[in-house]
PDB file of N, CA and C in Angstrom:
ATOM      1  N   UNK A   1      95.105  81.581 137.323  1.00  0.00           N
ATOM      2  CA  UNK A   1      93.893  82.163 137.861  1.00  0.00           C
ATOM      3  C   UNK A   1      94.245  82.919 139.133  1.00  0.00           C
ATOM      4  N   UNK A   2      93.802  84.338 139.140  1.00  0.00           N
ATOM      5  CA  UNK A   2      94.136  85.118 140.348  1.00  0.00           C
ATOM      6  C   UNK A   2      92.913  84.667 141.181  1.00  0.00           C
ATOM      7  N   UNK A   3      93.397  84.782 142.423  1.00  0.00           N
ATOM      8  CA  UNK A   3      91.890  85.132 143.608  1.00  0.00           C
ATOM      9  C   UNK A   3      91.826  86.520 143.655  1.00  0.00           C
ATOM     10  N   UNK A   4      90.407  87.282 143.754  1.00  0.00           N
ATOM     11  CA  UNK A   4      89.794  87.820 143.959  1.00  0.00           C
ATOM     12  C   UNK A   4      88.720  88.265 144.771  1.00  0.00           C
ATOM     13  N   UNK A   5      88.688  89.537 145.224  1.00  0.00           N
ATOM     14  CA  UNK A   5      87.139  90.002 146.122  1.00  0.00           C
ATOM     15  C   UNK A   5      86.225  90.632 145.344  1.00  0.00           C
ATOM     16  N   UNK A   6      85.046  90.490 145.385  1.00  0.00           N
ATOM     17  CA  UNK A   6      84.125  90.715 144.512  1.00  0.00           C
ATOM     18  C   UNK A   6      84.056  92.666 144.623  1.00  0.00           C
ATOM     19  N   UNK A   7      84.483  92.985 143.846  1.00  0.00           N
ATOM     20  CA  UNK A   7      84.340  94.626 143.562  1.00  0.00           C
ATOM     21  C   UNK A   7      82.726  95.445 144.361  1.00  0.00           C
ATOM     22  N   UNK A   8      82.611  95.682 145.403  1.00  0.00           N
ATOM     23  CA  UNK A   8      81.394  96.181 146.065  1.00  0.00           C
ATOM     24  C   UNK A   8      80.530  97.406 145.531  1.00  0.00           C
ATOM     25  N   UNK A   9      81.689  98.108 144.598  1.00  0.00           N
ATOM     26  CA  UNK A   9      81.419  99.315 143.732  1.00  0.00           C
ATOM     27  C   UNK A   9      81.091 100.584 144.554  1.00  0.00           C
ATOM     28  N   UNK A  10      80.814 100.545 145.100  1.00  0.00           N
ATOM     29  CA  UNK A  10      81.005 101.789 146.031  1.00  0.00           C
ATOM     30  C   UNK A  10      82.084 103.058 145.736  1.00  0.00           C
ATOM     31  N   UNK A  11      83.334 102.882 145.094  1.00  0.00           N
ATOM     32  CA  UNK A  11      84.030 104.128 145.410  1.00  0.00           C
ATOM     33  C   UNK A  11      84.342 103.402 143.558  1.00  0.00           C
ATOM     34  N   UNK A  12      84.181 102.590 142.755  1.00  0.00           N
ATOM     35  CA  UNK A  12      83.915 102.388 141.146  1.00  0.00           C
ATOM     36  C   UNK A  12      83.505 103.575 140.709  1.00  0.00           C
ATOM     37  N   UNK A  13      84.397 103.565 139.500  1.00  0.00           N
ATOM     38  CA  UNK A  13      83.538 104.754 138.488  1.00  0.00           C
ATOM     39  C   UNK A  13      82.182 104.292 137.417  1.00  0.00           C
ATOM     40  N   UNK A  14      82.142 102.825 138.223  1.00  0.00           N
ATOM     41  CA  UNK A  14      80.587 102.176 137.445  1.00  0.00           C
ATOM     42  C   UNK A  14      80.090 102.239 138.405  1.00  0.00           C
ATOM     43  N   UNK A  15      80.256 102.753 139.835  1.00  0.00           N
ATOM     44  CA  UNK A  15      78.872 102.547 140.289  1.00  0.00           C
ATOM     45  C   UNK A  15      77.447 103.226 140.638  1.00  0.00           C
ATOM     46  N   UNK A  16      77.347 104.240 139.753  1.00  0.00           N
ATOM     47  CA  UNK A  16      76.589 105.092 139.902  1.00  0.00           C
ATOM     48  C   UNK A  16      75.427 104.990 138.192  1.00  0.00           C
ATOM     49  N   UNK A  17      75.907 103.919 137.800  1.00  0.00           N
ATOM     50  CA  UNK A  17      75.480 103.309 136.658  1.00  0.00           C
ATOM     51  C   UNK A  17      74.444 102.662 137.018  1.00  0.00           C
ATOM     52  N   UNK A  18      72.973 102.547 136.614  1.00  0.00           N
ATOM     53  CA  UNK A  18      72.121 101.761 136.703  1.00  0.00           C
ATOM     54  C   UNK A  18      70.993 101.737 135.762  1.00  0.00           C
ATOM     55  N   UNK A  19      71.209 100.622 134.583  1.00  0.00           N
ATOM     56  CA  UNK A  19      71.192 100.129 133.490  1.00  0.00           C
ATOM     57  C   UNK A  19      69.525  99.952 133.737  1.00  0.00           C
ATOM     58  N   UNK A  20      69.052 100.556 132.604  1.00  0.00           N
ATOM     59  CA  UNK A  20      67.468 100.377 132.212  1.00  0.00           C
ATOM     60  C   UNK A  20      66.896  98.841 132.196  1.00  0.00           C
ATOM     61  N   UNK A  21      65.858  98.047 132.502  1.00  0.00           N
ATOM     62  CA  UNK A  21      65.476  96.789 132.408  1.00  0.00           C
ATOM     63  C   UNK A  21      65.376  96.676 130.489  1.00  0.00           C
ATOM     64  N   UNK A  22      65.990  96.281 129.891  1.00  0.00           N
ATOM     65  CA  UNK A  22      65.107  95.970 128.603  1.00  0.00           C
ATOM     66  C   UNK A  22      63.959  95.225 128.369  1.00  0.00           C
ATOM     67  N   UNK A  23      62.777  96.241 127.498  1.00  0.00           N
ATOM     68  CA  UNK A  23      61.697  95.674 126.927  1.00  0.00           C
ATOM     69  C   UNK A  23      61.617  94.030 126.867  1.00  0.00           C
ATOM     70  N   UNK A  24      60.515  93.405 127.775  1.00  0.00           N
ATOM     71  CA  UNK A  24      60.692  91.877 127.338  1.00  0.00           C
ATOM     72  C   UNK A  24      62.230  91.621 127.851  1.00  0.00           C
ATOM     73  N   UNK A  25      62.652  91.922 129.086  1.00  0.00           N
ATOM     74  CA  UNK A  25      63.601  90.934 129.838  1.00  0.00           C
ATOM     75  C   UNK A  25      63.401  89.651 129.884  1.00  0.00           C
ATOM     76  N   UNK A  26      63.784  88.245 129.525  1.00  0.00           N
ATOM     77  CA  UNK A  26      63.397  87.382 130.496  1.00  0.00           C
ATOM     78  C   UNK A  26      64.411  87.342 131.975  1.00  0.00           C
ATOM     79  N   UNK A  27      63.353  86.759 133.027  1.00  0.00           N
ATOM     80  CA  UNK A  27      63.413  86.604 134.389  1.00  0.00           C
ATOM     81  C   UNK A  27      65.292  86.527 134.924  1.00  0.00           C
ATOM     82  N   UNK A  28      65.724  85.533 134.505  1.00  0.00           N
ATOM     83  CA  UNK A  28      66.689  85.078 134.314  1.00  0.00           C
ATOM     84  C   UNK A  28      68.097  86.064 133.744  1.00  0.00           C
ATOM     85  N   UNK A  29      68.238  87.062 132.996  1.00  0.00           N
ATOM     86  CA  UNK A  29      68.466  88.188 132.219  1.00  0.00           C
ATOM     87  C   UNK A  29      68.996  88.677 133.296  1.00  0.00           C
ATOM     88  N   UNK A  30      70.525  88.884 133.436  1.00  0.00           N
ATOM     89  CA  UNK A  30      70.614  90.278 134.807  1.00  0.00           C
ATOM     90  C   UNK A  30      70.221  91.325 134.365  1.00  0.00           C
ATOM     91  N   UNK A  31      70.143  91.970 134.645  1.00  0.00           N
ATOM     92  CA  UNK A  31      69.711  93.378 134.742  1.00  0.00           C
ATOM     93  C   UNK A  31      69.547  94.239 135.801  1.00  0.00           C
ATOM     94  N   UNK A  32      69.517  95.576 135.948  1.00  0.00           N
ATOM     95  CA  UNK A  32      69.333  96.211 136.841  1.00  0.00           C
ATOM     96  C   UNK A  32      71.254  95.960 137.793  1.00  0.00           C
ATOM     97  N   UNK A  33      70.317  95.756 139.652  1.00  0.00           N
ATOM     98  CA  UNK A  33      71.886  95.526 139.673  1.00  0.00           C
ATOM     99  C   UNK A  33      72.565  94.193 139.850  1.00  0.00           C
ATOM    100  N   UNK A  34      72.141  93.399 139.511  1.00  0.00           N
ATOM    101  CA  UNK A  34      72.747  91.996 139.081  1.00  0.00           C
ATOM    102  C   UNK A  34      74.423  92.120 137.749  1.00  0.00           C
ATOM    103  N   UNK A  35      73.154  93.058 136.705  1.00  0.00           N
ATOM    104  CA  UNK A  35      74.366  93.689 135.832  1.00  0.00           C
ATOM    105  C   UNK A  35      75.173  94.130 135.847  1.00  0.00           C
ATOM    106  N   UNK A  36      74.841  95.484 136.746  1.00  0.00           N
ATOM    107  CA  UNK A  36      75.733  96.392 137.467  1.00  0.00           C
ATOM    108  C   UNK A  36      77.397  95.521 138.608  1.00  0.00           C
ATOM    109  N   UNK A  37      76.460  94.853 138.853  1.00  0.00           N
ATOM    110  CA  UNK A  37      77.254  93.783 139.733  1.00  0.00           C
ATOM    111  C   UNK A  37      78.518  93.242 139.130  1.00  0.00           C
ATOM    112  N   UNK A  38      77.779  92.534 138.281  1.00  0.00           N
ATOM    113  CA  UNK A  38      78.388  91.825 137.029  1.00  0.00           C
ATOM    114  C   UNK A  38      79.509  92.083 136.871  1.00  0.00           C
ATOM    115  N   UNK A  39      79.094  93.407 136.055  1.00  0.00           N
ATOM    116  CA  UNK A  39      80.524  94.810 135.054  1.00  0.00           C
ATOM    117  C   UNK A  39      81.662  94.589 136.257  1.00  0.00           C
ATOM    118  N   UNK A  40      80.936  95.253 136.999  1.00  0.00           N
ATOM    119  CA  UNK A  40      82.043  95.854 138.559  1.00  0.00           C
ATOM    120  C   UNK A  40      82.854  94.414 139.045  1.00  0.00           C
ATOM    121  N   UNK A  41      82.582  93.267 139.132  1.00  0.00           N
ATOM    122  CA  UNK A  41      83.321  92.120 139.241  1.00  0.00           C
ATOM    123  C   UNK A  41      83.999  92.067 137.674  1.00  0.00           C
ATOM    124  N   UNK A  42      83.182  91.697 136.687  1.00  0.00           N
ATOM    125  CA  UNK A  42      84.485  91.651 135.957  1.00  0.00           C
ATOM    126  C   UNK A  42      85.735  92.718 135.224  1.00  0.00           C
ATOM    127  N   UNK A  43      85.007  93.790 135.389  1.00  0.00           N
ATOM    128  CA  UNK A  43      86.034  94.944 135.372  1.00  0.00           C
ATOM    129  C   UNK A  43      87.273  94.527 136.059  1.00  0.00           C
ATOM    130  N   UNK A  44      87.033  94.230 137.643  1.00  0.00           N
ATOM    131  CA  UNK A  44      88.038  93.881 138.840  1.00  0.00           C
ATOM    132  C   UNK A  44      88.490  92.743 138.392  1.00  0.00           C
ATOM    133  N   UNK A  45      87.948  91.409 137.575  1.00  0.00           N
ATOM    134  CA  UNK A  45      88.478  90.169 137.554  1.00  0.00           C
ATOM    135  C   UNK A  45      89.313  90.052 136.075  1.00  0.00           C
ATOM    136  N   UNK A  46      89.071  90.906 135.304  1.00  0.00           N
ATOM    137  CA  UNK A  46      90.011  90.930 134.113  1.00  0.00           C
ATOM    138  C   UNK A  46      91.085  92.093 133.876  1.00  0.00           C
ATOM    139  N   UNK A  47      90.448  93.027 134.727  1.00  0.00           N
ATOM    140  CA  UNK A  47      91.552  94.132 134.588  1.00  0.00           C
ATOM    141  C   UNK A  47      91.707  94.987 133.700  1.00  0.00           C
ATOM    142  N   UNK A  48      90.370  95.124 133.605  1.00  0.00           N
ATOM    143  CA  UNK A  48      89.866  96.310 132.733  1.00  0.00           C
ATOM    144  C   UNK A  48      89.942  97.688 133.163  1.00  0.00           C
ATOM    145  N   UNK A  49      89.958  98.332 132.025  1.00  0.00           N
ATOM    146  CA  UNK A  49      89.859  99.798 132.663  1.00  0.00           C
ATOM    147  C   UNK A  49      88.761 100.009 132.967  1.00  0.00           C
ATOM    148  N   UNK A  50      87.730 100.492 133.769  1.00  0.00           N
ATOM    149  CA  UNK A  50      86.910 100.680 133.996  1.00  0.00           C
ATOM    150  C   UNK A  50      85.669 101.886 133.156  1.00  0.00           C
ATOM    151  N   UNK A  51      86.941 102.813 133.009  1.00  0.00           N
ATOM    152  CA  UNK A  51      86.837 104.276 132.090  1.00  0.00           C
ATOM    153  C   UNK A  51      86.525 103.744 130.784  1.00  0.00           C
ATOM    154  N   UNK A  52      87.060 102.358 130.253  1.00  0.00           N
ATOM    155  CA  UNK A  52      86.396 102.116 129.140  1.00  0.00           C
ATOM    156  C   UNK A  52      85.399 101.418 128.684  1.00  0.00           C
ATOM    157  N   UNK A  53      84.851 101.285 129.669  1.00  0.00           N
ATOM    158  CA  UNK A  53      83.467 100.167 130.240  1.00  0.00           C
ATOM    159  C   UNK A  53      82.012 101.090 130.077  1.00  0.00           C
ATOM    160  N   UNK A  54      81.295 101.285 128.999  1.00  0.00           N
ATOM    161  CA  UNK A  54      80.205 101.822 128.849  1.00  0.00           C
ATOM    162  C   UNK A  54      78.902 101.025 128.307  1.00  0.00           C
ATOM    163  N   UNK A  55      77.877 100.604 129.747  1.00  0.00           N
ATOM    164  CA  UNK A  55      77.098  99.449 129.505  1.00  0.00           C
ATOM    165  C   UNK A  55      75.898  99.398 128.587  1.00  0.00           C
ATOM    166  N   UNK A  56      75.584 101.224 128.333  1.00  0.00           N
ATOM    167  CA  UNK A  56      74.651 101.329 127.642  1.00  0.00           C
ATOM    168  C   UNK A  56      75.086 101.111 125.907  1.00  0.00           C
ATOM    169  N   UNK A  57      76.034 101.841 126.034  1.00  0.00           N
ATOM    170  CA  UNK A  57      76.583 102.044 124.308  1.00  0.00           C
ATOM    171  C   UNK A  57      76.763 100.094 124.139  1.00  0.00           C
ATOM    172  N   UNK A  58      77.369  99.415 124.505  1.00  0.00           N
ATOM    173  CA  UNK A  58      77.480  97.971 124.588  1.00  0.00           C
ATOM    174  C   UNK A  58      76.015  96.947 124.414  1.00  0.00           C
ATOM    175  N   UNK A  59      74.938  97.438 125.165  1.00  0.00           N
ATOM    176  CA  UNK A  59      73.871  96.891 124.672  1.00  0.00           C
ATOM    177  C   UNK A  59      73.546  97.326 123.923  1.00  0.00           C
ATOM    178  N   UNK A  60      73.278  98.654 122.963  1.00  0.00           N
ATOM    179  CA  UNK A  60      72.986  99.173 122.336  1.00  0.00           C
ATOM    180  C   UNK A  60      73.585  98.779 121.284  1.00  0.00           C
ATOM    181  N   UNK A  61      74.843  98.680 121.210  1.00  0.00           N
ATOM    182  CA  UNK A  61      75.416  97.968 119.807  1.00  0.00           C
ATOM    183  C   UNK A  61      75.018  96.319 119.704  1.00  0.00           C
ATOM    184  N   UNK A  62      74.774  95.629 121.042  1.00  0.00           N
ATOM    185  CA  UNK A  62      74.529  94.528 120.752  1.00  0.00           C
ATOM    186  C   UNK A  62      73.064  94.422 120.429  1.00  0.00           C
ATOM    187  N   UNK A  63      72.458  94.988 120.196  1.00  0.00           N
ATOM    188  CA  UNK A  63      70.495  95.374 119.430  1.00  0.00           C
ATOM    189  C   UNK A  63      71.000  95.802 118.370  1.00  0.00           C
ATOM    190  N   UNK A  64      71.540  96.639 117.541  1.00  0.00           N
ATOM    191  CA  UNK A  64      72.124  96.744 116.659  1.00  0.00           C
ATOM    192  C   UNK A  64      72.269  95.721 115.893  1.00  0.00           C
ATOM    193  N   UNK A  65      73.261  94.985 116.694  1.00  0.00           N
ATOM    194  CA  UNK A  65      73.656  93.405 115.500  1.00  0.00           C
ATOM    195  C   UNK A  65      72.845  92.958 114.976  1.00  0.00           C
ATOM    196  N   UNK A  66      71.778  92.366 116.206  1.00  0.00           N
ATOM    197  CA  UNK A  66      71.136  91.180 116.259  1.00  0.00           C
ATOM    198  C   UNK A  66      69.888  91.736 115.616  1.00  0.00           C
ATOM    199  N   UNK A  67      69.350  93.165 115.397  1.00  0.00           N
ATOM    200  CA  UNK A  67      68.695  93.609 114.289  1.00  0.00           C
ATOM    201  C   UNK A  67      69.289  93.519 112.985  1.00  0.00           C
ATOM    202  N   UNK A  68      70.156  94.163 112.603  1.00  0.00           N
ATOM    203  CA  UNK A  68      70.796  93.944 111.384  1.00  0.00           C
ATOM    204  C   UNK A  68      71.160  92.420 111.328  1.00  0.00           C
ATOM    205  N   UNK A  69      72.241  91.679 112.149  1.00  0.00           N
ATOM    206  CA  UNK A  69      72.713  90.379 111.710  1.00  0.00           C
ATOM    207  C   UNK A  69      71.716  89.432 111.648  1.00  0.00           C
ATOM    208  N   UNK A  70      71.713  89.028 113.481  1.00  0.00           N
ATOM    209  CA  UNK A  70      70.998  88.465 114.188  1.00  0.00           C
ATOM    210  C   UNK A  70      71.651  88.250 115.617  1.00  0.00           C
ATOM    211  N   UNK A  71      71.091  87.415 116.125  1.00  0.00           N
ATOM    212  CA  UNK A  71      71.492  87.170 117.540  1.00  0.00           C
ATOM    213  C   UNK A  71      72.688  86.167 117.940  1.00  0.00           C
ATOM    214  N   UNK A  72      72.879  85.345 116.768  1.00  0.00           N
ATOM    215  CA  UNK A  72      74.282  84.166 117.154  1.00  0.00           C
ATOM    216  C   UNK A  72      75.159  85.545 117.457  1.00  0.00           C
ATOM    217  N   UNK A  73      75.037  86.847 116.366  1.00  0.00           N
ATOM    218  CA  UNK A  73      76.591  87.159 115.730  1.00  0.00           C
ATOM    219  C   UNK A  73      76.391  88.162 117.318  1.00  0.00           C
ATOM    220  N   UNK A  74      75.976  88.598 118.102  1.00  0.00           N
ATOM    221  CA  UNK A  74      76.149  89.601 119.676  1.00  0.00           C
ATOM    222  C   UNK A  74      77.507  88.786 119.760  1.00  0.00           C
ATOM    223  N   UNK A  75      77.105  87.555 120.616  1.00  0.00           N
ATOM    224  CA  UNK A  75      78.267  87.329 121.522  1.00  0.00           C
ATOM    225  C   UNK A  75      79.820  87.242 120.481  1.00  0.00           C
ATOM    226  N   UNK A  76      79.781  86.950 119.468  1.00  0.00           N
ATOM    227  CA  UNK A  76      80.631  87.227 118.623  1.00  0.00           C
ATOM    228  C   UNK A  76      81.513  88.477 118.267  1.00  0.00           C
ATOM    229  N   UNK A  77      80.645  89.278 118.018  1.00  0.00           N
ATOM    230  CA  UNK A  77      80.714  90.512 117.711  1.00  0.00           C
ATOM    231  C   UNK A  77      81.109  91.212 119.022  1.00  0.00           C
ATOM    232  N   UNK A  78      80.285  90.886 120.040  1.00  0.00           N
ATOM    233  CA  UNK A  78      81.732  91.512 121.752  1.00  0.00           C
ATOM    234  C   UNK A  78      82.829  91.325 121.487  1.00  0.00           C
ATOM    235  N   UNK A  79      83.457  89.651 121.763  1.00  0.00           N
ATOM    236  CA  UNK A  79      84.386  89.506 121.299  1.00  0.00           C
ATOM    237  C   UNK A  79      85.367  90.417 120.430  1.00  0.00           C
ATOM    238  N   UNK A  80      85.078  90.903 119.052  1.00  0.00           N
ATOM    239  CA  UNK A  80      85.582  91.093 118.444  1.00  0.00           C
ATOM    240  C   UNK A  80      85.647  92.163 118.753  1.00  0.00           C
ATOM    241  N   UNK A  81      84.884  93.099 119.305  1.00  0.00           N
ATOM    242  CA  UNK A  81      85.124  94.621 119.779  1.00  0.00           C
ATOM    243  C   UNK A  81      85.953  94.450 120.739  1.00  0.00           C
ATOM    244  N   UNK A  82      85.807  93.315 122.056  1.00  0.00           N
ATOM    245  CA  UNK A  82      86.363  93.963 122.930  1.00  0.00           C
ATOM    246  C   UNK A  82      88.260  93.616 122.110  1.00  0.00           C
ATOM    247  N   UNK A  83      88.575  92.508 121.433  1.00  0.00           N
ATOM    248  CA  UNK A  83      89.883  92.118 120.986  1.00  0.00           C
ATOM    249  C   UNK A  83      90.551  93.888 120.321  1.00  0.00           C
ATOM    250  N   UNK A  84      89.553  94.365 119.961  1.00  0.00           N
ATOM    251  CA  UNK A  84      89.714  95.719 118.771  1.00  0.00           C
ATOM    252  C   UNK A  84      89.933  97.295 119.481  1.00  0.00           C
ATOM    253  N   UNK A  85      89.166  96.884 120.958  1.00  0.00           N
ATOM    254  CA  UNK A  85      89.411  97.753 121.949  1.00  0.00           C
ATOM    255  C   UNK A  85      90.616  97.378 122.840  1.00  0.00           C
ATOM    256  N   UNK A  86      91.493  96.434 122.826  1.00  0.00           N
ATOM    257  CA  UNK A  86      92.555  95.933 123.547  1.00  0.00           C
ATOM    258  C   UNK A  86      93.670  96.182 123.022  1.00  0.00           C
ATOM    259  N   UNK A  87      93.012  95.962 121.718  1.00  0.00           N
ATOM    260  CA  UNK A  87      94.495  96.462 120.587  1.00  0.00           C
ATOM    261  C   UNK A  87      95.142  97.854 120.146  1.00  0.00           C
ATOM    262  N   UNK A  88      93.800  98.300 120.819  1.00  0.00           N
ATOM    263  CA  UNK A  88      94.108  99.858 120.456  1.00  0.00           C
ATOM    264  C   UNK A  88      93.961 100.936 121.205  1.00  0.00           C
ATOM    265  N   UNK A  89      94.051 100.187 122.486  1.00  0.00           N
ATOM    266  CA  UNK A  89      95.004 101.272 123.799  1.00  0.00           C
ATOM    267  C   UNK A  89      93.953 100.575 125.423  1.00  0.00           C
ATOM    268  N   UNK A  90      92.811  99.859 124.729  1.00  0.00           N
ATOM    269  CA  UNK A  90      91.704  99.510 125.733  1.00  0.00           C
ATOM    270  C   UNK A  90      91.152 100.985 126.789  1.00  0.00           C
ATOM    271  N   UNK A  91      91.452 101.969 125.968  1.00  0.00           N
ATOM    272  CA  UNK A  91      90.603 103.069 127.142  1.00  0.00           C
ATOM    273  C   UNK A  91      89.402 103.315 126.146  1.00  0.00           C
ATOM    274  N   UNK A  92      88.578 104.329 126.399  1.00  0.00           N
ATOM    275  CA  UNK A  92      87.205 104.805 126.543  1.00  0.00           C
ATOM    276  C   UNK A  92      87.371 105.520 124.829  1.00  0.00           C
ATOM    277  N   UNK A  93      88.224 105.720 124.209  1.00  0.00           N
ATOM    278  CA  UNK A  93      87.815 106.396 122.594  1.00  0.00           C
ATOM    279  C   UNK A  93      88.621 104.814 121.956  1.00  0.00           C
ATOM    280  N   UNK A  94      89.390 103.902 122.378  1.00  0.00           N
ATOM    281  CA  UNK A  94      89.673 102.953 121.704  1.00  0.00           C
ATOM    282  C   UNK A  94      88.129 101.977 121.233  1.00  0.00           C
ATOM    283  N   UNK A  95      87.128 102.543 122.703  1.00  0.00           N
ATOM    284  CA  UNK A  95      85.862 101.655 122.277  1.00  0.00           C
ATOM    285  C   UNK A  95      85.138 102.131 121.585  1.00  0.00           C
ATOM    286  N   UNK A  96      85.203 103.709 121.767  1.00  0.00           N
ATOM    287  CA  UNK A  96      84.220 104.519 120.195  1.00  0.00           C
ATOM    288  C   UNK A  96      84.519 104.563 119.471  1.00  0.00           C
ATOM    289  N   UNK A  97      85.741 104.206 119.048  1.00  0.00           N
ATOM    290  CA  UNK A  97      86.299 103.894 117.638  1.00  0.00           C
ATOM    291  C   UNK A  97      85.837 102.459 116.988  1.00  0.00           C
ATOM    292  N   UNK A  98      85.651 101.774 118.149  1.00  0.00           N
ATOM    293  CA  UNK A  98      85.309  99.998 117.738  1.00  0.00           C
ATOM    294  C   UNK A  98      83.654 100.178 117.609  1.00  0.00           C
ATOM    295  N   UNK A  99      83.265 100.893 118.620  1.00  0.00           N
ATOM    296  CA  UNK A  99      81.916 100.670 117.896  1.00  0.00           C
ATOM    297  C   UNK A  99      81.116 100.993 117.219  1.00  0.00           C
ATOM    298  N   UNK A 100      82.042 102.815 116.659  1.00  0.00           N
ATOM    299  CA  UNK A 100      81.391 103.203 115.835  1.00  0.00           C
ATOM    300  C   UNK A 100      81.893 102.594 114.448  1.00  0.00           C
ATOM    301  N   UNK A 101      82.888 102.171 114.102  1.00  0.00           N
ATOM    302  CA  UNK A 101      83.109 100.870 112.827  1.00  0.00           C
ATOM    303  C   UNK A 101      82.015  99.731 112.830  1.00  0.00           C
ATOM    304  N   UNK A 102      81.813  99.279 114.284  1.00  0.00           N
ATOM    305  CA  UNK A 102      80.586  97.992 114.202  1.00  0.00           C
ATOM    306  C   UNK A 102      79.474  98.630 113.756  1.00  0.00           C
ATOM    307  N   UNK A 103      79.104 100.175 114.552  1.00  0.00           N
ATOM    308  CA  UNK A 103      78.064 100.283 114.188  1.00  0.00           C
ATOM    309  C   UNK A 103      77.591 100.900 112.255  1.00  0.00           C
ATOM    310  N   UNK A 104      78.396 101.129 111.983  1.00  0.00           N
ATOM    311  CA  UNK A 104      78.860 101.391 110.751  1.00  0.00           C
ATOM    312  C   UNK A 104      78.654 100.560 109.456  1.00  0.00           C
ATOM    313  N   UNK A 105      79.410  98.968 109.787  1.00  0.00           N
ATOM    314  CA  UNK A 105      78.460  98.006 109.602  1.00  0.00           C
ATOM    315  C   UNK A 105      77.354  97.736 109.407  1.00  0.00           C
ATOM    316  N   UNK A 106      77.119  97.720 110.509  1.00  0.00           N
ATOM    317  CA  UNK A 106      75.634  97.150 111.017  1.00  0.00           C
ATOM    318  C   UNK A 106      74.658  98.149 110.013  1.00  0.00           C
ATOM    319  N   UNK A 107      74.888  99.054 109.857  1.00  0.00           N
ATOM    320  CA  UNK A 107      74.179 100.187 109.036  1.00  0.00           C
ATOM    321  C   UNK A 107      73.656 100.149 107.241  1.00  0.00           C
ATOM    322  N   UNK A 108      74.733  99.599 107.131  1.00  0.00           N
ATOM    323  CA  UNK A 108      74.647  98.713 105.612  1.00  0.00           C
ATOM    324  C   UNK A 108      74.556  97.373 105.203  1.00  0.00           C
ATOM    325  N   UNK A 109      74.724  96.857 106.392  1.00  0.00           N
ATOM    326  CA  UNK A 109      74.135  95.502 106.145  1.00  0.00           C
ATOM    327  C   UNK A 109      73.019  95.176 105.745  1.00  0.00           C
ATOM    328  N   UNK A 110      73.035  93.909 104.389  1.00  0.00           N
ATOM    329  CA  UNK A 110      71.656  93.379 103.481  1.00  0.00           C
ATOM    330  C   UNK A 110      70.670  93.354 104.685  1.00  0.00           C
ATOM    331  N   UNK A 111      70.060  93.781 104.767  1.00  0.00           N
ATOM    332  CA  UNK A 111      68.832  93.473 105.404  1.00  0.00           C
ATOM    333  C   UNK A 111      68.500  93.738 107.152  1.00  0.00           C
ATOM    334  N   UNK A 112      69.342  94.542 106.934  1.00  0.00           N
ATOM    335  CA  UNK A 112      69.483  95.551 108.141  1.00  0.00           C
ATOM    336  C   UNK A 112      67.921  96.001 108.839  1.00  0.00           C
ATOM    337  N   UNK A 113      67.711  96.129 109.591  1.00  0.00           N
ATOM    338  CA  UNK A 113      66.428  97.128 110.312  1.00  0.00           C
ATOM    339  C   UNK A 113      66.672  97.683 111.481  1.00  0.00           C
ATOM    340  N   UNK A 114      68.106  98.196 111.893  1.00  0.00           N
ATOM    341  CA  UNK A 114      68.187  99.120 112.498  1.00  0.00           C
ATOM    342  C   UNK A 114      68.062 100.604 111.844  1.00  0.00           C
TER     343      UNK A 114
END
């Protein structure tokens, strides 16, 4: 485990990002800049590229799932993108490649309503 300072975002290429509240947040839900917060610490705490960190396309695929799947398979389905985006260079088209396959999926799936 490294120590770390919490990323302030200020001179981040996320920080000029500020993520819509979703419809029916509950309270609890970061959002806004709690989220923002969030990204920018763990960007800094895992060592991510930052450039490949896009928060909207990411919720957006995770509404996706959980319309088509459901909601267990989100946190799952990160996972598996982000493993798919690591494997295949972890910059910014390694993740449009991962999510346009998820979302691809998600598109033909039985009983889909996205």
């Amino acid at each position: 485990m490294t120590d770390h300072q919490p990323v302030d975002g200020t001179d981040h290429p996320l920080a000029d990002h500020e993520p819509p509240a979703p419809a029916g947040a509950a309270a609890h839900q970061p959002v806004g800049d709690d989220l923002h917060r969030w990204v920018l610490d763990l960007v800094d705490t895992l060592g991510v590229d930052p450039d490949a960190v896009d928060i909207d396309v990411l919720l957006d695929l995770a509404r996706d799932v959980a319309h088509a799947v459901g909601r267990p398979a989100v946190p799952v389905t990160a996972f598996l993108v982000g493993c798919a985006v690591g494997a295949d260079g972890g910059d910014r088209v390694a993740l449009e490649r991962a999510v346009a396959r998820v979302q691809g999926r998600t598109a033909v799936w039985p009983g889909a309503t996205t």
